[in-house]
PDB file of N, CA and C in Angstrom:
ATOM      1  N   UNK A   1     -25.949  -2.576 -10.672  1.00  0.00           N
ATOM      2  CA  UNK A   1     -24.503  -2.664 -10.767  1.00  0.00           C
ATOM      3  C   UNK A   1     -23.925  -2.488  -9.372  1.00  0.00           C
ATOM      4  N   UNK A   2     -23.134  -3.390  -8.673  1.00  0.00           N
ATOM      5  CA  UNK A   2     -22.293  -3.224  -7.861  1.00  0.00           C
ATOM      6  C   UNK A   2     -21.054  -2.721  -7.535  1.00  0.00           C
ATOM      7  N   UNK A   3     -21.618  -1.870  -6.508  1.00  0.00           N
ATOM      8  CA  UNK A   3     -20.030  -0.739  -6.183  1.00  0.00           C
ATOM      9  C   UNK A   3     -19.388  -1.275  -4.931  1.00  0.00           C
ATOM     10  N   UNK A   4     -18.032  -1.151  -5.441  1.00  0.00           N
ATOM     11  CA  UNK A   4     -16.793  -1.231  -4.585  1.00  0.00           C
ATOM     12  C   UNK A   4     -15.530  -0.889  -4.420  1.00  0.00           C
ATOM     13  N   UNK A   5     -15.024  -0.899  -3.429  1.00  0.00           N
ATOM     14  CA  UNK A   5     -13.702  -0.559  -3.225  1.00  0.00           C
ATOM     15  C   UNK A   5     -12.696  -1.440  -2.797  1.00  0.00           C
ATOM     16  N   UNK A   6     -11.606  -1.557  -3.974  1.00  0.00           N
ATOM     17  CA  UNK A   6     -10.405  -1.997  -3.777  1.00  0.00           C
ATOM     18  C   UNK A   6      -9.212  -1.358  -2.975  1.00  0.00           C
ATOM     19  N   UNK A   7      -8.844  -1.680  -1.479  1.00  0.00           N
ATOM     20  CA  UNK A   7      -8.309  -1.370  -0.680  1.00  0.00           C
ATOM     21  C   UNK A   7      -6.411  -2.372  -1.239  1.00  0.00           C
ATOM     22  N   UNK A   8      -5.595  -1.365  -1.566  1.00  0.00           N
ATOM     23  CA  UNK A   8      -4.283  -2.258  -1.553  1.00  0.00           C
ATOM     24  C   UNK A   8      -3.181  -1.176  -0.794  1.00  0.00           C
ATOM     25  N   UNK A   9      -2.757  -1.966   0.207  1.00  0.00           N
ATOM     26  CA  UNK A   9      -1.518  -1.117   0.433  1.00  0.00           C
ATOM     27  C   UNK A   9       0.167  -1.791   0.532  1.00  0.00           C
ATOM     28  N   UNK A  10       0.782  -1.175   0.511  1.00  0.00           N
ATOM     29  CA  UNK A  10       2.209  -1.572  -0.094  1.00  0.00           C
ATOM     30  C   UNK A  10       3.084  -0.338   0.324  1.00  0.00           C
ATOM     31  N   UNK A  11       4.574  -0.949   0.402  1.00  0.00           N
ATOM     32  CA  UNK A  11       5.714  -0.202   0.098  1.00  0.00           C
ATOM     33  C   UNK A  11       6.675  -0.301  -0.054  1.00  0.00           C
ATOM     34  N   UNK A  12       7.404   0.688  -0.897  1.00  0.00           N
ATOM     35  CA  UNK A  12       8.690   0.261  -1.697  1.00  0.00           C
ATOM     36  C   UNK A  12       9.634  -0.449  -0.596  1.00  0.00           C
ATOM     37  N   UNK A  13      10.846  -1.151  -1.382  1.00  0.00           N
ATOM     38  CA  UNK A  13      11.454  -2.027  -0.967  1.00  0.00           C
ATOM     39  C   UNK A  13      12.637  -0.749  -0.326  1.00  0.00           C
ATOM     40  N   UNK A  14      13.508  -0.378   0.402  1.00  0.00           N
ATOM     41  CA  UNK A  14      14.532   0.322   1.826  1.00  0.00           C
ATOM     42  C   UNK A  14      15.171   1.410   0.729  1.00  0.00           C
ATOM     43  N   UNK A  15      15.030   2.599   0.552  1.00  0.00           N
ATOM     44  CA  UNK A  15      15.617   3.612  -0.185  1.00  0.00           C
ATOM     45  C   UNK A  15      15.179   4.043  -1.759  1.00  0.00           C
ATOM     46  N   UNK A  16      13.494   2.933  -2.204  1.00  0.00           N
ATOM     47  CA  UNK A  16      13.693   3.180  -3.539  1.00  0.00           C
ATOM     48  C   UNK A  16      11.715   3.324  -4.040  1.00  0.00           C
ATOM     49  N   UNK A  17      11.660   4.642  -3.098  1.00  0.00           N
ATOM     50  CA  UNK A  17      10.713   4.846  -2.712  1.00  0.00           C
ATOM     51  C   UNK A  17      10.180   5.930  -4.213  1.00  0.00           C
ATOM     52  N   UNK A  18      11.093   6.456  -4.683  1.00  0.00           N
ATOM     53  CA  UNK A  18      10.601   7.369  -6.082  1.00  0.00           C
ATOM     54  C   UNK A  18      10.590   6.534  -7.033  1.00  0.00           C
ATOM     55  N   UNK A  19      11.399   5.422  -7.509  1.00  0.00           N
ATOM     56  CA  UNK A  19      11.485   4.658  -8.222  1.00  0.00           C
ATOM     57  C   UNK A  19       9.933   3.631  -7.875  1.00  0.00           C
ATOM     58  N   UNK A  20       9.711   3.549  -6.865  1.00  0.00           N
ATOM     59  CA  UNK A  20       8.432   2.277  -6.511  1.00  0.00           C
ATOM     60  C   UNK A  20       7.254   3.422  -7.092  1.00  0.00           C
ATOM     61  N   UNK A  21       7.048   4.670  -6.672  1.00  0.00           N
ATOM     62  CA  UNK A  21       6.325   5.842  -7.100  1.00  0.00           C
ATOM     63  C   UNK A  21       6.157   6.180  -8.343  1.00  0.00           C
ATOM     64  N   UNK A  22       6.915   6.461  -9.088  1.00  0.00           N
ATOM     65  CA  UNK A  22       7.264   6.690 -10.548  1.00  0.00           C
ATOM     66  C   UNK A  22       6.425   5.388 -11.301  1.00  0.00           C
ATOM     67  N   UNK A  23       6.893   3.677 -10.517  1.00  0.00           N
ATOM     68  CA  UNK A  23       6.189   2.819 -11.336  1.00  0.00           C
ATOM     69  C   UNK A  23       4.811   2.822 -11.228  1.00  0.00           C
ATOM     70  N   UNK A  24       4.452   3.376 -10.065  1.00  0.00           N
ATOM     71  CA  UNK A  24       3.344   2.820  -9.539  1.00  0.00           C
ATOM     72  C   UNK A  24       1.953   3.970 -10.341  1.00  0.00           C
ATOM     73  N   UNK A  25       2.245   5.098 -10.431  1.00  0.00           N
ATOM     74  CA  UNK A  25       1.875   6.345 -10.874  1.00  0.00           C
ATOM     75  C   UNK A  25       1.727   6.173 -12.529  1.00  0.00           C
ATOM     76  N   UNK A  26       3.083   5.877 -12.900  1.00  0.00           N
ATOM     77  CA  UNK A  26       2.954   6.050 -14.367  1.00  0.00           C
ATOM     78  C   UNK A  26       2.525   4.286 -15.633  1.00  0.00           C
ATOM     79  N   UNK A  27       2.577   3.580 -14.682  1.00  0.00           N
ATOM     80  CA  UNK A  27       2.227   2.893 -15.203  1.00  0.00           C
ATOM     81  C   UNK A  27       1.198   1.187 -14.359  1.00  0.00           C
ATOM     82  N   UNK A  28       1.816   1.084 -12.963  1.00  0.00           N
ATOM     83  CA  UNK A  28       1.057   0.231 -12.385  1.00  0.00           C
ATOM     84  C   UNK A  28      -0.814   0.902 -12.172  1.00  0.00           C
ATOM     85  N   UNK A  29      -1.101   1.798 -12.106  1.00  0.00           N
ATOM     86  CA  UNK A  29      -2.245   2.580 -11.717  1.00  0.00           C
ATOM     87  C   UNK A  29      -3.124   1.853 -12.815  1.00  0.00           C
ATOM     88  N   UNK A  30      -2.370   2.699 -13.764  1.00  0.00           N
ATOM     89  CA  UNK A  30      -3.160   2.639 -15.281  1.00  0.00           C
ATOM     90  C   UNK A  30      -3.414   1.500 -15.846  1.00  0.00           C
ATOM     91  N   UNK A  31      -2.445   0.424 -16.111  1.00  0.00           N
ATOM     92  CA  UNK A  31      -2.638  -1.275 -15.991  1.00  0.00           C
ATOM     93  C   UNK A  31      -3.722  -1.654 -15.587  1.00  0.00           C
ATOM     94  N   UNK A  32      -4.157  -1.269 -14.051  1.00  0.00           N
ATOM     95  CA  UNK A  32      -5.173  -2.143 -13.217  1.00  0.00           C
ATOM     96  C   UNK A  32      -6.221  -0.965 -13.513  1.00  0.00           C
ATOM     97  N   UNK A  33      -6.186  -0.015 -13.823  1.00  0.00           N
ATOM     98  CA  UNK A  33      -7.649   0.805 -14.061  1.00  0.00           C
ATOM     99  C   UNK A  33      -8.533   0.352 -15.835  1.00  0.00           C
ATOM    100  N   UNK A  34      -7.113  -0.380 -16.559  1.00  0.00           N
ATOM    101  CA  UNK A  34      -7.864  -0.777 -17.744  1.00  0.00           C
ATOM    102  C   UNK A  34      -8.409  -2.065 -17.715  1.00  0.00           C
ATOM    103  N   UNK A  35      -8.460  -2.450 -16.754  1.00  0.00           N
ATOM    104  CA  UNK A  35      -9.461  -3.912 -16.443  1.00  0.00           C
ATOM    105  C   UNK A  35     -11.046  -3.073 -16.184  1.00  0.00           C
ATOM    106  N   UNK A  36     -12.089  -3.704 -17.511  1.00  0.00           N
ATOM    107  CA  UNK A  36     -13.063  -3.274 -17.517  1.00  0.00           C
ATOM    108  C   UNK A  36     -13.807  -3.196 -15.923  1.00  0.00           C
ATOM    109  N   UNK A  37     -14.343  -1.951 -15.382  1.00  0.00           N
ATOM    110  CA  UNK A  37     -14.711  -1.866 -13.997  1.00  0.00           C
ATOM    111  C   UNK A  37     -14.438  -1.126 -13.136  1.00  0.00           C
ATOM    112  N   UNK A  38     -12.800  -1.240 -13.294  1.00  0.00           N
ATOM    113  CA  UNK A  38     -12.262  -0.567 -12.321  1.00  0.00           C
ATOM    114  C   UNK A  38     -12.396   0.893 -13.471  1.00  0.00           C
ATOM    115  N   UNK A  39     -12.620   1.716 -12.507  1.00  0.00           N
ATOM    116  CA  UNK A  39     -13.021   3.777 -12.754  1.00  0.00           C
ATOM    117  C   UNK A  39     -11.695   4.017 -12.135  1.00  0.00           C
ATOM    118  N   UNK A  40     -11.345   4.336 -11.302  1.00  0.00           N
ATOM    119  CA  UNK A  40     -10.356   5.073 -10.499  1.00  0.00           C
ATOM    120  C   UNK A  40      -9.091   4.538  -9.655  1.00  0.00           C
ATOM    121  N   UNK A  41      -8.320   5.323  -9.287  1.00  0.00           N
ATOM    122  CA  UNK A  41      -7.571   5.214  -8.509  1.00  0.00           C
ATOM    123  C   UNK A  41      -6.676   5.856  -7.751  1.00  0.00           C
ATOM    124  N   UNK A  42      -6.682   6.072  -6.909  1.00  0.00           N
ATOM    125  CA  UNK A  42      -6.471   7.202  -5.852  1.00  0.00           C
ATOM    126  C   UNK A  42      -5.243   7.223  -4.275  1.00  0.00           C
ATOM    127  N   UNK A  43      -4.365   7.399  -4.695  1.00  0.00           N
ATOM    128  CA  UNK A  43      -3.321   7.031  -3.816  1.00  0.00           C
ATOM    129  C   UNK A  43      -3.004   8.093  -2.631  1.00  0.00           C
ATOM    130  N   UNK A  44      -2.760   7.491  -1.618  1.00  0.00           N
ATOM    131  CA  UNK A  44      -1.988   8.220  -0.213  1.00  0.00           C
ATOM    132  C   UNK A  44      -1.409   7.449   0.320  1.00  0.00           C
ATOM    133  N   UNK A  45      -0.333   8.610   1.026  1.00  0.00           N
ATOM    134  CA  UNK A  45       0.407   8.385   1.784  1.00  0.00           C
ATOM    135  C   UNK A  45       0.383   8.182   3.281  1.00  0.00           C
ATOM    136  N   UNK A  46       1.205   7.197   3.561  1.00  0.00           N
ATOM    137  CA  UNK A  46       0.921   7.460   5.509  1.00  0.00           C
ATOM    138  C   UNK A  46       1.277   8.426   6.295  1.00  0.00           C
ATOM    139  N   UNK A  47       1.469   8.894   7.434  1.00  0.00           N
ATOM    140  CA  UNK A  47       1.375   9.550   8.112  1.00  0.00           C
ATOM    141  C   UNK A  47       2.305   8.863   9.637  1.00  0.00           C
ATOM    142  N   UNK A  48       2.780   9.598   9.812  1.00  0.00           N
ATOM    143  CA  UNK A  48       3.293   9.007  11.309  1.00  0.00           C
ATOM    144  C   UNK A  48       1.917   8.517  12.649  1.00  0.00           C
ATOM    145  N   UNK A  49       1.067   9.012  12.282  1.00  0.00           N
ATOM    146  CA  UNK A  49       0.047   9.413  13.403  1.00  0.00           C
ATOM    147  C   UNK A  49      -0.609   7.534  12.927  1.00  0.00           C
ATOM    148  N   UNK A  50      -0.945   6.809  13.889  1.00  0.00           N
ATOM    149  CA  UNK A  50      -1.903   5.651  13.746  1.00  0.00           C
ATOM    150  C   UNK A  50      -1.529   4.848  14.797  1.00  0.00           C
ATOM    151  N   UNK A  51      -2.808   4.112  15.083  1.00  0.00           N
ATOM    152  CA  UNK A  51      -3.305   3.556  16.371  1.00  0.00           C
ATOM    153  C   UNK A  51      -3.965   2.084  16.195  1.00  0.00           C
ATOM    154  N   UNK A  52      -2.902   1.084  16.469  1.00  0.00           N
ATOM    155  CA  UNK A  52      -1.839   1.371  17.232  1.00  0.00           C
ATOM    156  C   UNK A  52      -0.659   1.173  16.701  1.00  0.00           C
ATOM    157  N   UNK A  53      -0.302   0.973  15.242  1.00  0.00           N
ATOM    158  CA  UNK A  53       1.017   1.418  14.770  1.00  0.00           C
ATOM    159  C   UNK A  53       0.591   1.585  13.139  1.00  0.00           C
ATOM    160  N   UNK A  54       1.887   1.882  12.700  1.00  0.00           N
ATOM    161  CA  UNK A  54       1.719   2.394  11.340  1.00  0.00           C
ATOM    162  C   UNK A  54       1.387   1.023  10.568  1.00  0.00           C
ATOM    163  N   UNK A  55       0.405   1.198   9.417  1.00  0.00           N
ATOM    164  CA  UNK A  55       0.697   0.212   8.195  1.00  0.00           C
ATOM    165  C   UNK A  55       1.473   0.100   7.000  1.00  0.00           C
ATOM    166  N   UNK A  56       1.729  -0.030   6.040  1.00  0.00           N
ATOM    167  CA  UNK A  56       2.037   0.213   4.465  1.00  0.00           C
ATOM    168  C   UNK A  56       2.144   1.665   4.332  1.00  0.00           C
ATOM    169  N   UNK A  57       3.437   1.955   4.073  1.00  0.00           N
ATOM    170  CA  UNK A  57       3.662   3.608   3.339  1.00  0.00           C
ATOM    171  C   UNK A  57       2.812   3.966   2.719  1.00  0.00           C
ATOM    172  N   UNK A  58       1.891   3.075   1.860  1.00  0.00           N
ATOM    173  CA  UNK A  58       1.086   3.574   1.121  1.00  0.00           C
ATOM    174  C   UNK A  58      -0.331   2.646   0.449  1.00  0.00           C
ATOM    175  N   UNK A  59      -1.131   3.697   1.030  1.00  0.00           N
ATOM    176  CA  UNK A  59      -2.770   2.435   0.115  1.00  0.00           C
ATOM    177  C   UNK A  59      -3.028   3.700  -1.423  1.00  0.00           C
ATOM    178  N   UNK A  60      -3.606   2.746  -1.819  1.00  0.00           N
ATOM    179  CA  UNK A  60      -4.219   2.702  -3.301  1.00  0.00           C
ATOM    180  C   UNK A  60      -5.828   2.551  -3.008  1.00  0.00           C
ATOM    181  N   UNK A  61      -6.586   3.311  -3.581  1.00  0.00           N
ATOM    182  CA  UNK A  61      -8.233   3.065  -3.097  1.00  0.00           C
ATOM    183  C   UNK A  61      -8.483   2.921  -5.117  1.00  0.00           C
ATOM    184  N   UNK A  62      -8.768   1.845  -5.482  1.00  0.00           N
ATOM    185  CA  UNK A  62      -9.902   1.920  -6.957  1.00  0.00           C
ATOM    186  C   UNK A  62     -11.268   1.685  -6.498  1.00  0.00           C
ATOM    187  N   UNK A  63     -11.694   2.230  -7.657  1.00  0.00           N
ATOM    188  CA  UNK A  63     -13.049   2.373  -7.213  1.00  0.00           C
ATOM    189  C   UNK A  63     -13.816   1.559  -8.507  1.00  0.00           C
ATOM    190  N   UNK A  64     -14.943   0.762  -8.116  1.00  0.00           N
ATOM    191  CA  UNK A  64     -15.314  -0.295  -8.900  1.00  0.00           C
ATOM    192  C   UNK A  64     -16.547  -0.375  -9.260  1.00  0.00           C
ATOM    193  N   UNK A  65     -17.292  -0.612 -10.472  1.00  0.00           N
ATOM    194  CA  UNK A  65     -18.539  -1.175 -10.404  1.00  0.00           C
ATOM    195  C   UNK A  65     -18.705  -2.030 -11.700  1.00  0.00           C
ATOM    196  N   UNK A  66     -19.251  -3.312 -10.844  1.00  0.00           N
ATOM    197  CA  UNK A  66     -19.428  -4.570 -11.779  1.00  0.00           C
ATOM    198  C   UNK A  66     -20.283  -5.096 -11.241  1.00  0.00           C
ATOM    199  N   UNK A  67     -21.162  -5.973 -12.243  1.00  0.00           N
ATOM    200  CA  UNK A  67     -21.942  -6.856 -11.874  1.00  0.00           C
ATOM    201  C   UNK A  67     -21.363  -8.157 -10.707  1.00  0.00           C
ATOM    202  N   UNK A  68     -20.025  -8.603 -11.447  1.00  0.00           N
ATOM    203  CA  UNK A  68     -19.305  -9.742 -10.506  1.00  0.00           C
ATOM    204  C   UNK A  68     -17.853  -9.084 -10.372  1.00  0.00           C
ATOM    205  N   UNK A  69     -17.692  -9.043  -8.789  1.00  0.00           N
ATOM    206  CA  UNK A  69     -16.585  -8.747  -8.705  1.00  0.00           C
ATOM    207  C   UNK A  69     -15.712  -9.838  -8.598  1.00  0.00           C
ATOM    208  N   UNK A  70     -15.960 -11.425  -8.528  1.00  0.00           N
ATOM    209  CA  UNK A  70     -14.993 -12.717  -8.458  1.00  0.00           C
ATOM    210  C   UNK A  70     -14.899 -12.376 -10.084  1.00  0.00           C
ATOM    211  N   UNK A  71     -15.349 -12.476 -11.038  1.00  0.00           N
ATOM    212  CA  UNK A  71     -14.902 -12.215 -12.429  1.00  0.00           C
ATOM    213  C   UNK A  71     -13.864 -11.373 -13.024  1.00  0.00           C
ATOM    214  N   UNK A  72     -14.346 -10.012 -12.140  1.00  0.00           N
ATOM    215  CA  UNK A  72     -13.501  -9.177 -12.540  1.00  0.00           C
ATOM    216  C   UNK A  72     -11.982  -9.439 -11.643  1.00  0.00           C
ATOM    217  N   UNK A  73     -11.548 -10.067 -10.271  1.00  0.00           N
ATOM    218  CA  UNK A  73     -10.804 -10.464  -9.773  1.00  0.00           C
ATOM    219  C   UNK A  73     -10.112 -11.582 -10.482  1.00  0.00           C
ATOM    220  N   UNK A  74     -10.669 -11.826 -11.068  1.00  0.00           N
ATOM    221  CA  UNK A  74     -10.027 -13.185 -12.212  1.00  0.00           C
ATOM    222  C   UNK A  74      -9.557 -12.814 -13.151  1.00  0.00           C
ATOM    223  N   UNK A  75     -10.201 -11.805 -13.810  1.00  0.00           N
ATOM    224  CA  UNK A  75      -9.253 -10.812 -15.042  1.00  0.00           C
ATOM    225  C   UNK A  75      -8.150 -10.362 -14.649  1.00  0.00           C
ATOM    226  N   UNK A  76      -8.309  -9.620 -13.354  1.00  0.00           N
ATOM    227  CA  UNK A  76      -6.869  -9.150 -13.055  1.00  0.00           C
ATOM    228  C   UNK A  76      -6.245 -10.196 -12.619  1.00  0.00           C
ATOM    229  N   UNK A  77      -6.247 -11.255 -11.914  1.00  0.00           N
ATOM    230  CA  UNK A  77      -5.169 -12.538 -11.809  1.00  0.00           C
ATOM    231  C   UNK A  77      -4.556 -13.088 -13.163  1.00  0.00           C
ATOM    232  N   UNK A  78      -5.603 -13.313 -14.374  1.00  0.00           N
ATOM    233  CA  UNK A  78      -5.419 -13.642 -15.617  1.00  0.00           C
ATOM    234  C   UNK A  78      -4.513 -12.679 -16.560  1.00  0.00           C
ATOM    235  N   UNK A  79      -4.726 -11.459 -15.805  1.00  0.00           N
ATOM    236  CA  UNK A  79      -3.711 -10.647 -16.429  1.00  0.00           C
ATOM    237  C   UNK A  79      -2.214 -10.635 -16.065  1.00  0.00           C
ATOM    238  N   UNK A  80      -2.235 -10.588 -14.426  1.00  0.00           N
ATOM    239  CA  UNK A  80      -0.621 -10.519 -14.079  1.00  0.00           C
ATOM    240  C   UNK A  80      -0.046 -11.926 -14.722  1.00  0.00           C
ATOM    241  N   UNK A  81      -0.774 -13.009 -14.531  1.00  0.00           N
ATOM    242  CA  UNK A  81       0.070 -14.561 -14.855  1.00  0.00           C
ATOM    243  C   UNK A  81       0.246 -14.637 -16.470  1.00  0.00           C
ATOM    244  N   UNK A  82      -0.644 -13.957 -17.195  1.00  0.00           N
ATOM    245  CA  UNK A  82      -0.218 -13.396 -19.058  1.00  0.00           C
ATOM    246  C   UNK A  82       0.483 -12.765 -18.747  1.00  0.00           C
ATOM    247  N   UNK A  83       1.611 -12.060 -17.913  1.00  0.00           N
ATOM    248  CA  UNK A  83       2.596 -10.785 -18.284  1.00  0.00           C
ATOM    249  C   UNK A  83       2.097  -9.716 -19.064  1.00  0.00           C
ATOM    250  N   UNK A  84       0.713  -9.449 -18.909  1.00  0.00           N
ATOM    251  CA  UNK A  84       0.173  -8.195 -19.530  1.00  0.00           C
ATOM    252  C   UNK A  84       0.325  -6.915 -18.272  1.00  0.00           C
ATOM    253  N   UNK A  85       0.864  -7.513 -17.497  1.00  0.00           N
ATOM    254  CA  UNK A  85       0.992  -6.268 -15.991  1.00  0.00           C
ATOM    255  C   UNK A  85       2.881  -6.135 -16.379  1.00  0.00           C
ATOM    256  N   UNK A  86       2.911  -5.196 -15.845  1.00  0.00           N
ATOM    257  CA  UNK A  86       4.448  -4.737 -15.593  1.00  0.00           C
ATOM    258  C   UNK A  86       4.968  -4.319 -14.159  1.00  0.00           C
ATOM    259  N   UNK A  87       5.825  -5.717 -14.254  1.00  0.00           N
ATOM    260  CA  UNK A  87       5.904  -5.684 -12.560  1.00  0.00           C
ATOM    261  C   UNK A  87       7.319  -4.986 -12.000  1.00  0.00           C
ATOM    262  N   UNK A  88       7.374  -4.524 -10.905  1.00  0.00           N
ATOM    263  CA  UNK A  88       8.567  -3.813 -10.560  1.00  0.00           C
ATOM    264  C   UNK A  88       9.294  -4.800  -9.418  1.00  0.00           C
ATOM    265  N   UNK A  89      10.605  -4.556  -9.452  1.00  0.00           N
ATOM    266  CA  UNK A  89      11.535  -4.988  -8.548  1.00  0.00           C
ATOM    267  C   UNK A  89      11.733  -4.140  -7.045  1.00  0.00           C
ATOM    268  N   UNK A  90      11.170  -2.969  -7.320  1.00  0.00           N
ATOM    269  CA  UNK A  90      10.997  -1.504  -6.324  1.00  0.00           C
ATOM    270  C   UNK A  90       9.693  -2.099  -4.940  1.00  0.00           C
ATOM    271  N   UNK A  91       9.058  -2.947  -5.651  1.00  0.00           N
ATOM    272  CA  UNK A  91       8.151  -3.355  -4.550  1.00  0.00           C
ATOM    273  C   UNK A  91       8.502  -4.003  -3.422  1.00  0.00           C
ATOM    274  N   UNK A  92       8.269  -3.721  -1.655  1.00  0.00           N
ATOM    275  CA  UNK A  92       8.231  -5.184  -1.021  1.00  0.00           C
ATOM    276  C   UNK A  92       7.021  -5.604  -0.693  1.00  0.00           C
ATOM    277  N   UNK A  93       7.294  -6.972  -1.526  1.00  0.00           N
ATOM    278  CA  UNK A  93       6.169  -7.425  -1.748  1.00  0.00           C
ATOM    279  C   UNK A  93       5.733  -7.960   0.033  1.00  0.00           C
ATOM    280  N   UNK A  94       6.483  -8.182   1.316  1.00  0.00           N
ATOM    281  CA  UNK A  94       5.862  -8.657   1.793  1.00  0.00           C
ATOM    282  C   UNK A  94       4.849  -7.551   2.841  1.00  0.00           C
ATOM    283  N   UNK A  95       4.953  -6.782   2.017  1.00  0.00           N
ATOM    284  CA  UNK A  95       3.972  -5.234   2.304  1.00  0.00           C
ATOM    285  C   UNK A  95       2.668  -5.563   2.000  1.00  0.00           C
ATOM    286  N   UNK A  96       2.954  -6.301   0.765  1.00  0.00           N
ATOM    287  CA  UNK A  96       1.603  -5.693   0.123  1.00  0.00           C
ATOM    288  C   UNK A  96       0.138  -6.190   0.536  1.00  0.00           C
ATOM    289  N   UNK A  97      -1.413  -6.263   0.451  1.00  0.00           N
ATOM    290  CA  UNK A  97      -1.882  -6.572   1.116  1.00  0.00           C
ATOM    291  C   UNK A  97      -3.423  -6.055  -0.142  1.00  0.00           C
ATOM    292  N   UNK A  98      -4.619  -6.637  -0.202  1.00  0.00           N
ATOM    293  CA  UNK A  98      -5.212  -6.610  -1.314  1.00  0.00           C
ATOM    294  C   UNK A  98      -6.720  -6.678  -0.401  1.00  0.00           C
ATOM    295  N   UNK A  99      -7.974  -5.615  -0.212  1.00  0.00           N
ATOM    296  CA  UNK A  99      -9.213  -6.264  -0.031  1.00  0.00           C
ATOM    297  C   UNK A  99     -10.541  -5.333  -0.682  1.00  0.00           C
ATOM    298  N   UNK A 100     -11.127  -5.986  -0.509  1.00  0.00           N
ATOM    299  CA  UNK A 100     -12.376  -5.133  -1.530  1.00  0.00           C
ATOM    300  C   UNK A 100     -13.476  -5.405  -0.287  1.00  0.00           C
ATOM    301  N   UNK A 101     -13.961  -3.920  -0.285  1.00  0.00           N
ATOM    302  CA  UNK A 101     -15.318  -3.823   0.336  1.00  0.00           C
ATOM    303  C   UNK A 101     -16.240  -3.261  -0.575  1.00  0.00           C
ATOM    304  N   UNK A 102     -17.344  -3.835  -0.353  1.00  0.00           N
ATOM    305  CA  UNK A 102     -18.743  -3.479  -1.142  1.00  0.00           C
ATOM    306  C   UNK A 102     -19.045  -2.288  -0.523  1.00  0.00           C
ATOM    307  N   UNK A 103     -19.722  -1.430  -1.660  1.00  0.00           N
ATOM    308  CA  UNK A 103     -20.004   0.117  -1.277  1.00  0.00           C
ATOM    309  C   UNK A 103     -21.501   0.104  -0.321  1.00  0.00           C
ATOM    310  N   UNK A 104     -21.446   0.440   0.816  1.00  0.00           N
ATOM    311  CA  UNK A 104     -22.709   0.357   1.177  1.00  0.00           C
ATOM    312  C   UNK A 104     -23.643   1.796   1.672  1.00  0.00           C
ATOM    313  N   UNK A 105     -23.194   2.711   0.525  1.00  0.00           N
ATOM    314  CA  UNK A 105     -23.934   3.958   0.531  1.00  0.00           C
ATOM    315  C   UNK A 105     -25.414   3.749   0.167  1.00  0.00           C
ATOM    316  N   UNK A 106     -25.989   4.861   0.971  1.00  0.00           N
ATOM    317  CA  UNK A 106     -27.379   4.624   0.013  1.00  0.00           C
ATOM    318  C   UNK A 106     -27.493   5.461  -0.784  1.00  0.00           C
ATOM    319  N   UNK A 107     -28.259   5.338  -1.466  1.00  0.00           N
ATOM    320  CA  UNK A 107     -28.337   5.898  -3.126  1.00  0.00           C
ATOM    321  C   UNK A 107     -29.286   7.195  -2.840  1.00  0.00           C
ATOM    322  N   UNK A 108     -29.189   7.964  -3.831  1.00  0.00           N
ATOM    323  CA  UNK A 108     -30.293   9.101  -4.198  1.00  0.00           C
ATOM    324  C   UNK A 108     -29.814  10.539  -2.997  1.00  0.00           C
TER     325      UNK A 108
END
């Protein structure tokens, strides 16, 4: 089984940063963690400190294991375009930013 990590970061759209939080916490998290695979999800915040400038207020780390991760990337596309996701207006979207690295720990 193949492990990975879904790297997304994003941030709310100029003043509506509890409202983007609130969605993102109570219900965007949970959405994308019930796509068979995804285990987790684990959010932080930025920091003033980065070199050489800041990114996205905020990344999202899920944590994954599937045999195919293009499959399981297709479920979740197949899901937002069914309106089975609940999308917010709180987002800017031209924040947002989506990548998956393969886990390359060694085992045991």
């Amino acid at each position: 089984m193949g492990k990975y990590v879904m790297v997304v970061q994003s941030s709310a759209k100029e003043g509506r940063d509890d409202e983007y939080n609130e969605w993102y916490d109570t219900i965007h998290a949970r959405e994308i963690c019930s796509v068979p695979g995804i285990l987790t999800c684990r959010r932080l915040k930025a920091t003033p400190i980065a070199i050489p400038t800041p990114g996205a207020a905020y990344i999202s780390l899920y944590e994954i294991e599937t045999d195919n991760i293009g499959a399981l990337m297709t479920e979740m596309g197949r899901r937002s375009a069914a309106g089975e996701q609940t999308p917010t207006d709180s987002l800017d979207k031209s924040s947002a930013a989506l990548w998956i690295y393969e886990d390359m720990s060694l085992a045991g």
